[in-house]
Protein backbone atom coordinates (compact mmCIF):
# COMPACT_ATOMS: atom_id res chain seq x y z
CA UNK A 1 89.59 -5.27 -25.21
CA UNK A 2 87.33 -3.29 -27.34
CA UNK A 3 83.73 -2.38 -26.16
CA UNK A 4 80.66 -4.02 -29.27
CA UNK A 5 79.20 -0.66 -29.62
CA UNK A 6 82.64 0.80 -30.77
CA UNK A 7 81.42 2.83 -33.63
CA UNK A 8 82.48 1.68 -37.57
CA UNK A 9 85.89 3.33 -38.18
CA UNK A 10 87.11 3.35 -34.69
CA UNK A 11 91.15 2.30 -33.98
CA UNK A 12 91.47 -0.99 -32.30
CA UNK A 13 95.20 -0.63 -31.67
CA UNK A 14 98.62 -0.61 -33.40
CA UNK A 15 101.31 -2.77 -33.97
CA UNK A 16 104.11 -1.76 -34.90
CA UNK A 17 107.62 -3.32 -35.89
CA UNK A 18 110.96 -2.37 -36.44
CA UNK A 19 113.28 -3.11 -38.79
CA UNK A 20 117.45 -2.77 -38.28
CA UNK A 21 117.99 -1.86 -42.22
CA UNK A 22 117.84 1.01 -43.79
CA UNK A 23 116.41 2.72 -46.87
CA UNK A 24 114.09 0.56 -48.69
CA UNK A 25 115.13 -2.85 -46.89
CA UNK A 26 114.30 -0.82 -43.83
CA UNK A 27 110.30 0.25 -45.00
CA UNK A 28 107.80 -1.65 -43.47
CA UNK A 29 104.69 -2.46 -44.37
CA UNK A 30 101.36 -4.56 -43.05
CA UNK A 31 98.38 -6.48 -43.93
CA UNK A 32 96.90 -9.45 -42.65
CA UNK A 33 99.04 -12.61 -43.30
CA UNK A 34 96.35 -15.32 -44.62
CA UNK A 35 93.17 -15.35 -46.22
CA UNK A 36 90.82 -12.88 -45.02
CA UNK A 37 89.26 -15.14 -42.56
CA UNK A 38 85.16 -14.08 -41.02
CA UNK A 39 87.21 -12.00 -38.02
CA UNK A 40 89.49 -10.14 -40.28
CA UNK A 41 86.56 -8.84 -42.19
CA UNK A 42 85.55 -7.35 -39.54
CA UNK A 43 88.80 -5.10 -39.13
CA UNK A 44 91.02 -3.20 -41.84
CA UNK A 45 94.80 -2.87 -41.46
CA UNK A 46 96.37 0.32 -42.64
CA UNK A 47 99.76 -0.40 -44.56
CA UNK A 48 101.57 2.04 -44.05
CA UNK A 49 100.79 2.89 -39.93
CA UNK A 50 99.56 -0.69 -38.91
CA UNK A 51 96.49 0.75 -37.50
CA UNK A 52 93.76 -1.54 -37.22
CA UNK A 53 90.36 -0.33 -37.45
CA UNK A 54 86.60 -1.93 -37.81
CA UNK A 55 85.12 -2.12 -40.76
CA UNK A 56 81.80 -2.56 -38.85
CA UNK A 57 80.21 -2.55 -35.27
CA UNK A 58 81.39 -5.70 -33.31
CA UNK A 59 78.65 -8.05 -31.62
CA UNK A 60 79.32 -9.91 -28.60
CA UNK A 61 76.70 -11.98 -29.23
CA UNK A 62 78.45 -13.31 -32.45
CA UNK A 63 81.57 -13.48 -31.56
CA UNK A 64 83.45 -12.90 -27.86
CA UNK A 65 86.74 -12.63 -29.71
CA UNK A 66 88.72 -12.15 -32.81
CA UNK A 67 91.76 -13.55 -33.40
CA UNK A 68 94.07 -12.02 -36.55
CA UNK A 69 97.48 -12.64 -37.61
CA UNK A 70 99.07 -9.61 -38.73
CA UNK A 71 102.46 -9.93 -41.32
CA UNK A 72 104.83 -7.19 -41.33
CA UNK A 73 107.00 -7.17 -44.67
CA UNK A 74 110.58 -5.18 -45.33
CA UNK A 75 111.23 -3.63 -48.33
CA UNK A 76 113.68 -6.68 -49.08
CA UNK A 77 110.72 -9.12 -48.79
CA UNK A 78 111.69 -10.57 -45.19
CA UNK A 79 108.56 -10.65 -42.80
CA UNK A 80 107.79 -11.75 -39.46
CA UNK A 81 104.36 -12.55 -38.03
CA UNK A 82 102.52 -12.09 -34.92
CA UNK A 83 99.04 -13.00 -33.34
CA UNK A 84 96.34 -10.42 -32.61
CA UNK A 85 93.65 -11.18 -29.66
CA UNK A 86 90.85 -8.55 -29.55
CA UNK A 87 88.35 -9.33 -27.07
CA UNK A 88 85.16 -8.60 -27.54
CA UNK A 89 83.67 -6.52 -24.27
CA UNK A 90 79.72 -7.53 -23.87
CA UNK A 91 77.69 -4.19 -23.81
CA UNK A 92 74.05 -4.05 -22.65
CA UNK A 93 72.51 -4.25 -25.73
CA UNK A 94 69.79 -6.69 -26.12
CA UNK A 95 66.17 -6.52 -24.05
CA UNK A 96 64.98 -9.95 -22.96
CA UNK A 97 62.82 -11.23 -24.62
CA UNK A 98 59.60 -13.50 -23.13
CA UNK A 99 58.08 -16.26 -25.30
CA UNK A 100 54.89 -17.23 -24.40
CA UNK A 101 54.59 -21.08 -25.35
CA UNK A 102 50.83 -21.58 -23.58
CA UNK A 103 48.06 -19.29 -22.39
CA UNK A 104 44.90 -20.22 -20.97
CA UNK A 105 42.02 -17.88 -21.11
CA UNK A 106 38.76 -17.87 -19.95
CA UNK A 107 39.49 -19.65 -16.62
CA UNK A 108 36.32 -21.00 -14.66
CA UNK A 109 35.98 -19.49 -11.56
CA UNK A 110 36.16 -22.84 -9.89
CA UNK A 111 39.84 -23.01 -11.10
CA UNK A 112 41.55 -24.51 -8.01
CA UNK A 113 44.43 -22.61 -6.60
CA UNK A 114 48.06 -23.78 -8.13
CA UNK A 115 46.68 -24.20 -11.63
CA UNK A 116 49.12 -22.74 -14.78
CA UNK A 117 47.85 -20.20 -16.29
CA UNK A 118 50.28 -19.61 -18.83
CA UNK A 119 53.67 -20.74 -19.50
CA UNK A 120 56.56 -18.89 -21.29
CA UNK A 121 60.91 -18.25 -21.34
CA UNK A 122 62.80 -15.73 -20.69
CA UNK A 123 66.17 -15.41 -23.04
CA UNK A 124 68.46 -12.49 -22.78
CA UNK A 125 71.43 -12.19 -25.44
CA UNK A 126 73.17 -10.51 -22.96
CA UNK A 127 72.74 -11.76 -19.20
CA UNK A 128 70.14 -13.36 -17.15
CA UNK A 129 67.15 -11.61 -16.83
CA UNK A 130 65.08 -12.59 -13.41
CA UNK A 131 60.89 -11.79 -14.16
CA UNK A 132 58.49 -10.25 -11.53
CA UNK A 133 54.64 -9.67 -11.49
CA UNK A 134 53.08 -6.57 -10.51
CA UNK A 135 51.43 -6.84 -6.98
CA UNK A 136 48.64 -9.80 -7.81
CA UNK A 137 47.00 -11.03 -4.86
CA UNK A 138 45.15 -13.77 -6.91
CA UNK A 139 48.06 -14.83 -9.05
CA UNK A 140 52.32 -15.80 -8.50
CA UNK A 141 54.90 -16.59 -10.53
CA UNK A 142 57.03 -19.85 -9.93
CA UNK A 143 60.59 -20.77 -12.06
CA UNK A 144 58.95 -24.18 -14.27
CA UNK A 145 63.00 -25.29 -15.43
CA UNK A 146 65.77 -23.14 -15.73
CA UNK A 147 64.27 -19.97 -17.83
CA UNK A 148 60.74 -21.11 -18.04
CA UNK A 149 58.37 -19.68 -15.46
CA UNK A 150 54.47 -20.63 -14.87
CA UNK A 151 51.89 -18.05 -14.52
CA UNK A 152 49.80 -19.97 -11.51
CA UNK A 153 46.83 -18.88 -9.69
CA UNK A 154 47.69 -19.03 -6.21
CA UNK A 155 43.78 -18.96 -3.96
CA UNK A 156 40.32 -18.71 -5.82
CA UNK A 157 38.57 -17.05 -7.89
CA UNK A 158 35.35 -15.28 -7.61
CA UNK A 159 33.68 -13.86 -11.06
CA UNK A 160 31.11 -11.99 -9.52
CA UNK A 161 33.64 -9.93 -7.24
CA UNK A 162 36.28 -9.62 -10.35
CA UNK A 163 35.46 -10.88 -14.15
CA UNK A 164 38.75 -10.08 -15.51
CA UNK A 165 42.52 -9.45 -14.29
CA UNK A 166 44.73 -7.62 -16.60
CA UNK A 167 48.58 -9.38 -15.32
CA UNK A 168 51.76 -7.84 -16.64
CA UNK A 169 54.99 -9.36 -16.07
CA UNK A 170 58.43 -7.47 -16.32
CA UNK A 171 61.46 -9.07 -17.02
CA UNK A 172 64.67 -7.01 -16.88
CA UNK A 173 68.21 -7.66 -17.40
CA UNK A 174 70.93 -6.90 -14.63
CA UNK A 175 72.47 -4.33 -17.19
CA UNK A 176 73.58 -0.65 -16.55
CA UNK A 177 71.14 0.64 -17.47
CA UNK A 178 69.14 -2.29 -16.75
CA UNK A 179 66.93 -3.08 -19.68
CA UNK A 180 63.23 -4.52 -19.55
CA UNK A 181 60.44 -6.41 -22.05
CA UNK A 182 56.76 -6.51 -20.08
CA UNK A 183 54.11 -8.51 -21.12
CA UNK A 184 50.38 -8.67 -20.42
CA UNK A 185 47.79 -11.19 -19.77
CA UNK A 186 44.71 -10.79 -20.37
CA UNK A 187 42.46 -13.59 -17.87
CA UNK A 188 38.93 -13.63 -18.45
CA UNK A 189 37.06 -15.65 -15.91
CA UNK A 190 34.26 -17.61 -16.85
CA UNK A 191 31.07 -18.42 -14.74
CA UNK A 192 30.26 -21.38 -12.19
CA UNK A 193 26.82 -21.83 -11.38
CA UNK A 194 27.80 -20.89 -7.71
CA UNK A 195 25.47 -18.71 -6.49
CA UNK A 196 21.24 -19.84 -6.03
CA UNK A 197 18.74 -17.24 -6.71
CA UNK A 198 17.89 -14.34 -3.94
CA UNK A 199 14.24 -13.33 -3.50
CA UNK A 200 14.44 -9.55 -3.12
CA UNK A 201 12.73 -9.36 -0.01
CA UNK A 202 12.27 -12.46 2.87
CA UNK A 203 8.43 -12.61 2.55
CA UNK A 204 5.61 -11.23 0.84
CA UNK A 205 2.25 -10.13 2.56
CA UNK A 206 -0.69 -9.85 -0.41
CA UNK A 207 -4.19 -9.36 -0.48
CA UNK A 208 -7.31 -10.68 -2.51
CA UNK A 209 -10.66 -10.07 -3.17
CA UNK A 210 -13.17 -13.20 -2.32
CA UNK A 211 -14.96 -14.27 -5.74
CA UNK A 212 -12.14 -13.38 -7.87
CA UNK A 213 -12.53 -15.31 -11.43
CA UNK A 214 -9.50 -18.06 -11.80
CA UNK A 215 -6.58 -16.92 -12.96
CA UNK A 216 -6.56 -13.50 -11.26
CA UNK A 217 -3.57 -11.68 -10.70
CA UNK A 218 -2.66 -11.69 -6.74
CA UNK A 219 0.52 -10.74 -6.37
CA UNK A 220 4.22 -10.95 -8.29
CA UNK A 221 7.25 -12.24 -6.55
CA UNK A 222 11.03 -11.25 -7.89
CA UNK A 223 14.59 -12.66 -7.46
CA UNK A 224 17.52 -12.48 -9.15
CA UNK A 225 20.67 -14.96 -9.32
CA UNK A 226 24.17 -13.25 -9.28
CA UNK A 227 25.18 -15.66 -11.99
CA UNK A 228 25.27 -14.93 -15.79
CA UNK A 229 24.49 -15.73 -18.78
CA UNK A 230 21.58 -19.39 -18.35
CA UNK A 231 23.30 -19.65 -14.56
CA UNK A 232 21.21 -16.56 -13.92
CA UNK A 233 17.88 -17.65 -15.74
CA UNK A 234 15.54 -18.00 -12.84
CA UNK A 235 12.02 -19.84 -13.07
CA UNK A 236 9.32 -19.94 -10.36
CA UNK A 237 6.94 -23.18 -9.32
């Protein structure tokens, strides 16, 4: 078992093999038996010592194993051959990643509770990697099918108490060290003609001059609306 972030040049193993002769019928040497297949390139076999060593870093990912067949060859031209397993061991290498396939952005304010806000997966070369969303009172997330997960407002909204949430989600792997990807969403929330204009005091009280000409000035009256953009254009009749 060799660990993937074994560096280039390290020692897999040995093999060795012996040889009853002596003198030259007695010399042994080693190389791989067939052609160099895509795991022995990977790995270089010393003739002389039978070391094996990597020619580059090994990726779990790629491959979990490598299989080689190793020839050892007398001096008289008699070999033998034997099998090489090297198992790959899976190092905590790769952050998951999160793909967002939909986002939805402005919501209305009126957005009723359950609705997906965005959707997205989680992959991990490595291992699964469970997602969580910082402390959201407004907002949850729920597993869609196997690594998707839905982004879903969970009670309403209210623009004029909050216009925009900034949401990040954190996914992390179950590695040692554990590794993590966040990502943020941005949710603007639009406006709902939901609130009626607000006179800024209950009543007014004004006074006028008998024989004023038409048109006079008497009094003004003010409200305001809560609401933006023409949802907060207020007329008077």
């Amino acid at each position: 078992q060799v660990l993937e972030n074994v560096p280039e040049g390290s020692v897999v193993l040995s093999v060795v093999a012996t040889d009853r002769d002596v003198g030259v019928n007695g010399e042994i040497s080693y190389q791989f038996s067939q052609a160099v297949s895509q795991s022995e390139s990977v790995f270089i076999i010393d003739p002389a010592s039978g070391e094996i060593k990597l020619t580059k870093p090994l990726d779990f990912e790629a491959a979990e194993h490598h299989e080689l067949s190793v020839q050892a060859t007398d001096g008289g031209g008699l070999s033998a051959i034997c099998k090489v397993l090297v198992e790959v061991v899976d190092v905590n290498d790769n952050a998951p990643e999160l793909v967002v396939s939909s986002f939805s952005s402005p919501l209305p304010e009126n957005t009723l509770p359950g609705t997906v806000v965005a959707l997205f997966t989680v992959r991990d070369g490595d291992a699964g990697a469970p997602c969580a969303l910082e402390d959201q009172l407004l907002f949850s997330l729920r597993t869609a099918y196997k690594n998707y997960y839905e982004l879903v407002t969970v009670s309403m909204l209210d623009r004029e108490e909050m216009a925009q949430y900034i949401l990040t989600v954190t996914v992390a792997d179950a590695g040692s060290p554990p590794l993590t990807t966040t990502q943020t969403f941005t949710v603007d929330i639009s406006d709902v003609n939901d609130n009626a204009p607000a006179f800024n005091q209950t009543s007014y009280t004004m006074y006028v001059r008998e024989n004023n000409v038409p048109t006079a000035l008497v009094g003004a009256v003010s409200a305001t609306d809560a609401d933006v953009g023409p949802n907060a254009k207020v007329t008077y009749s």
